[in-house]
N, C-alpha and C. Protein backbone atom coordinates (compact mmCIF):
# COMPACT_ATOMS: atom_id res chain seq x y z
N UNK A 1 -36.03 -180.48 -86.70
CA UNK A 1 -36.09 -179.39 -85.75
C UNK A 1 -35.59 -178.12 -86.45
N UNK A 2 -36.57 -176.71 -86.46
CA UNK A 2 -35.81 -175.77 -86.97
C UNK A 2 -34.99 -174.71 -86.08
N UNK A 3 -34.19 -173.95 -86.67
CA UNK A 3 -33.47 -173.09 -85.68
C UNK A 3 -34.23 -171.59 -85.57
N UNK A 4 -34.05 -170.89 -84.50
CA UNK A 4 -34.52 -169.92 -84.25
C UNK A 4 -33.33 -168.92 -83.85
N UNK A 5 -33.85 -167.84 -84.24
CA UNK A 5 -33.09 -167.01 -83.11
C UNK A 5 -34.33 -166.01 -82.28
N UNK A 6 -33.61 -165.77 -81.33
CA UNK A 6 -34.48 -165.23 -80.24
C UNK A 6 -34.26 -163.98 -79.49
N UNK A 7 -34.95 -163.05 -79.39
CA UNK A 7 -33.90 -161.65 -78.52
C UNK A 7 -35.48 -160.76 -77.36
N UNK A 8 -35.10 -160.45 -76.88
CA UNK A 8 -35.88 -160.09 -75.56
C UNK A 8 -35.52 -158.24 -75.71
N UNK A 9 -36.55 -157.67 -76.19
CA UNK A 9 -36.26 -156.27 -76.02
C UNK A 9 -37.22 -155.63 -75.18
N UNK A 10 -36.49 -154.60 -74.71
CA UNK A 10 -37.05 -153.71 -73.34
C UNK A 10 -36.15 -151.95 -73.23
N UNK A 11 -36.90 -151.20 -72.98
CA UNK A 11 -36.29 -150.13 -73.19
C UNK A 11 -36.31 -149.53 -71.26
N UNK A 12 -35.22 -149.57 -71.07
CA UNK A 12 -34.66 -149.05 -69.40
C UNK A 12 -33.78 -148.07 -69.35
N UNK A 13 -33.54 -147.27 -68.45
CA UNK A 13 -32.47 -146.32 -68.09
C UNK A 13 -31.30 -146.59 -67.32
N UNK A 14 -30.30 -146.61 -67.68
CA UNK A 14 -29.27 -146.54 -66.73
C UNK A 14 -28.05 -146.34 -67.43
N UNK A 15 -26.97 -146.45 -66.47
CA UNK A 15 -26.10 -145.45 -66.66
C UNK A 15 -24.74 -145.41 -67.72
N UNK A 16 -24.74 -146.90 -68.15
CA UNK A 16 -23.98 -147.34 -68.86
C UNK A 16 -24.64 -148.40 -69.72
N UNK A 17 -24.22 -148.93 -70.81
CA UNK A 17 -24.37 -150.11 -71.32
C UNK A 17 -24.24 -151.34 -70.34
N UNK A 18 -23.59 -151.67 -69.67
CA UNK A 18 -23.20 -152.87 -68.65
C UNK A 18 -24.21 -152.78 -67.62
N UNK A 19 -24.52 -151.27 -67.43
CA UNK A 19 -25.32 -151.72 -66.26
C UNK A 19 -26.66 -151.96 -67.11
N UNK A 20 -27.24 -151.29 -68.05
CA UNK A 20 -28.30 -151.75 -69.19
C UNK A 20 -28.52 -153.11 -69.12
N UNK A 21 -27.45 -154.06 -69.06
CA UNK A 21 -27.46 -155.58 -69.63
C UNK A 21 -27.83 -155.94 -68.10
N UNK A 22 -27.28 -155.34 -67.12
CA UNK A 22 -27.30 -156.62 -65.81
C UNK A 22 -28.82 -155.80 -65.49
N UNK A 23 -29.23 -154.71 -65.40
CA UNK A 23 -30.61 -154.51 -65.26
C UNK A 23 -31.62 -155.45 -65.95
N UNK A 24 -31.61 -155.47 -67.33
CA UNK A 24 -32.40 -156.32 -68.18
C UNK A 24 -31.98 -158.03 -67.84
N UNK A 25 -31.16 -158.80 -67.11
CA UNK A 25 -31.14 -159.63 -66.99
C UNK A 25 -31.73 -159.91 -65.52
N UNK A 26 -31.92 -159.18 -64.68
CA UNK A 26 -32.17 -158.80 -63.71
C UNK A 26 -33.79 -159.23 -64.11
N UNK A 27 -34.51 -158.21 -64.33
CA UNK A 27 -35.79 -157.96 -65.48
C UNK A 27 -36.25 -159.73 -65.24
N UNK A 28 -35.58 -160.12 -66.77
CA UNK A 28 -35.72 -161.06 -67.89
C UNK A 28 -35.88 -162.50 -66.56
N UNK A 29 -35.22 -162.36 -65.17
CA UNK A 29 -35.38 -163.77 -64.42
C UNK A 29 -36.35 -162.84 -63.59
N UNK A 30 -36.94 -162.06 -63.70
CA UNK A 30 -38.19 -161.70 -62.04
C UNK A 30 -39.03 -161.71 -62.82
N UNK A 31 -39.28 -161.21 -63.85
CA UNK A 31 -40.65 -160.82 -64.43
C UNK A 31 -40.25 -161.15 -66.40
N UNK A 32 -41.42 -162.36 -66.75
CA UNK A 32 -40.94 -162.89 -67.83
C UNK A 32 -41.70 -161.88 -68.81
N UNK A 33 -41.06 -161.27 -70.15
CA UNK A 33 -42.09 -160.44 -71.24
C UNK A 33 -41.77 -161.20 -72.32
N UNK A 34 -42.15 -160.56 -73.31
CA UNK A 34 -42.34 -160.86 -74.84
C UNK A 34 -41.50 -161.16 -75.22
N UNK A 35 -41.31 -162.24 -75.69
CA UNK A 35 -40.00 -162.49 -76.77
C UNK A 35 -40.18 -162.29 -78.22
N UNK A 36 -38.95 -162.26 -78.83
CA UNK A 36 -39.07 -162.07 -80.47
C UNK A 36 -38.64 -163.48 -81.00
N UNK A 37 -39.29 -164.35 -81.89
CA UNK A 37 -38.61 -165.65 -82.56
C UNK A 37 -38.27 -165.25 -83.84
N UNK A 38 -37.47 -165.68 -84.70
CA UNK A 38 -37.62 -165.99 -85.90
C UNK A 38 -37.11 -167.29 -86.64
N UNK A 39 -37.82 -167.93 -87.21
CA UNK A 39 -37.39 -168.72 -87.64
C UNK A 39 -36.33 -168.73 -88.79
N UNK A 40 -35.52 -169.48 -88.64
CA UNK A 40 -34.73 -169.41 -89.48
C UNK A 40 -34.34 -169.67 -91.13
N UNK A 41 -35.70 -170.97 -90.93
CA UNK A 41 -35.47 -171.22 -92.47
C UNK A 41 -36.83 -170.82 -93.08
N UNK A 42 -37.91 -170.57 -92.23
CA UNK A 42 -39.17 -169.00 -93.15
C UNK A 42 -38.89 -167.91 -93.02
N UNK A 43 -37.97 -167.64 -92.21
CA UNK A 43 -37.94 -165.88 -91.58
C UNK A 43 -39.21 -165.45 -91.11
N UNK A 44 -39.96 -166.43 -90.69
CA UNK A 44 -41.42 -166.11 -89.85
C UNK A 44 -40.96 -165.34 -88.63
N UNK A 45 -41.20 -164.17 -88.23
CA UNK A 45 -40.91 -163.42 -87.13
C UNK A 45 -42.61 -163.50 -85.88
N UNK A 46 -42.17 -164.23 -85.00
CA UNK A 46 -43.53 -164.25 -84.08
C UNK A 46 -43.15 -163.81 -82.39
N UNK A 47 -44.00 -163.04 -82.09
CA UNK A 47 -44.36 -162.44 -80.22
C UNK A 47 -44.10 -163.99 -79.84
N UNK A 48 -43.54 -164.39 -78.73
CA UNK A 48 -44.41 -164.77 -77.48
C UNK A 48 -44.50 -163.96 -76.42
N UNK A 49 -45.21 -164.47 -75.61
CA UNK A 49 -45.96 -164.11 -74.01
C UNK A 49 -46.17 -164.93 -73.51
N UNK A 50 -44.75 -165.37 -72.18
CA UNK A 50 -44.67 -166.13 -71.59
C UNK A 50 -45.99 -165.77 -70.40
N UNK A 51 -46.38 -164.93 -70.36
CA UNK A 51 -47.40 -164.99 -69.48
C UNK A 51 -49.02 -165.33 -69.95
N UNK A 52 -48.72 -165.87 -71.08
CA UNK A 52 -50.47 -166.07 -71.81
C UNK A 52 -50.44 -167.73 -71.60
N UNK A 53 -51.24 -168.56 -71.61
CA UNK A 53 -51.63 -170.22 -72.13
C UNK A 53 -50.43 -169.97 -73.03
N UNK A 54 -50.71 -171.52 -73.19
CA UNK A 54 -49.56 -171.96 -74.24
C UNK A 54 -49.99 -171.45 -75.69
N UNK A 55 -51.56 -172.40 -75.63
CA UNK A 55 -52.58 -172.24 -76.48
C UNK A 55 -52.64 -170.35 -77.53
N UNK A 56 -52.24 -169.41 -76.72
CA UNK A 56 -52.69 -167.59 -76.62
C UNK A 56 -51.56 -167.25 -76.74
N UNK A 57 -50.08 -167.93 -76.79
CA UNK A 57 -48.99 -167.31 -76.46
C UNK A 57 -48.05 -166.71 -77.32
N UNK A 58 -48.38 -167.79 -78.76
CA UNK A 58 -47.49 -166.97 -79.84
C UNK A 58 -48.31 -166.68 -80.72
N UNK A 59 -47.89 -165.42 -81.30
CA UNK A 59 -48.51 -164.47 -81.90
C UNK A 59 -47.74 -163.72 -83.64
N UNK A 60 -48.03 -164.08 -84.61
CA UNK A 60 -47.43 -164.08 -85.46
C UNK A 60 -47.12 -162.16 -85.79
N UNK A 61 -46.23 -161.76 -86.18
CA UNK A 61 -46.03 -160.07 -86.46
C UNK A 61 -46.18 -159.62 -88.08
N UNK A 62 -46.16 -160.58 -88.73
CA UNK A 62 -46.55 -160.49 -90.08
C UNK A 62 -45.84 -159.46 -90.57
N UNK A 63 -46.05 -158.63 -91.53
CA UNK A 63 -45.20 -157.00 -91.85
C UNK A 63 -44.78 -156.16 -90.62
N UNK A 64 -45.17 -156.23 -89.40
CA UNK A 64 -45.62 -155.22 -88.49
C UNK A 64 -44.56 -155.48 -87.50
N UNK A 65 -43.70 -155.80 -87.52
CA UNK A 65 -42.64 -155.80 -86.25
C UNK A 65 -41.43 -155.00 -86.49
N UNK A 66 -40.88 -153.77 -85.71
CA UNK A 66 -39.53 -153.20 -85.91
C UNK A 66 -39.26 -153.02 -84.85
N UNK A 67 -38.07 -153.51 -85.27
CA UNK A 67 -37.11 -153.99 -84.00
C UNK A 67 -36.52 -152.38 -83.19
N UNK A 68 -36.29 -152.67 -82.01
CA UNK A 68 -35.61 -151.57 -81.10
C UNK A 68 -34.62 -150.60 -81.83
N UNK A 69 -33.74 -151.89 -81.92
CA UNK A 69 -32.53 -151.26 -81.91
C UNK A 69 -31.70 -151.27 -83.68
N UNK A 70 -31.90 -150.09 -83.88
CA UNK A 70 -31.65 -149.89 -85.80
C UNK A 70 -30.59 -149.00 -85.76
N UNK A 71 -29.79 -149.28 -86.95
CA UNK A 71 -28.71 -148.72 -87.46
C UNK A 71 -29.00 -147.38 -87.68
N UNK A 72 -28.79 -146.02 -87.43
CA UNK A 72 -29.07 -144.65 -88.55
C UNK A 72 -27.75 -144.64 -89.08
């Protein structure tokens, strides 16, 4: 079995960080979006879409994925 890690990004407004998190968790149980995987021991970074077939659902990002949230 390999390990993954996994993170759910979404860009929302509000008024604090805390309320940021309970909005997006809020979100994340009414309405399911895209997740980010990566595997851990390829560093394969792949979409899902919990709303596609199983078959349609993950989607590999190849060079092409940057993440939200970056250091300047």
């Amino acid at each position: 079995m390999a390990e993954f890690k996994v993170s759910l990004e979404i860009q929302l407004s509000a008024e604090n960080p805390l309320e940021a998190a309970k909005l997006a968790r809020q979100w994340a149980i009414e309405d399911p979006m895209i997740y980010v995987t990566q595997n851990q021991e390829t560093g394969e970074i792949d979409t899902v879409d919990l709303n596609e077939p199983d078959e349609a659902a993950v989607l590999p990002t190849g060079d092409s994925y940057v993440p939200f949230i970056v250091k300047k």
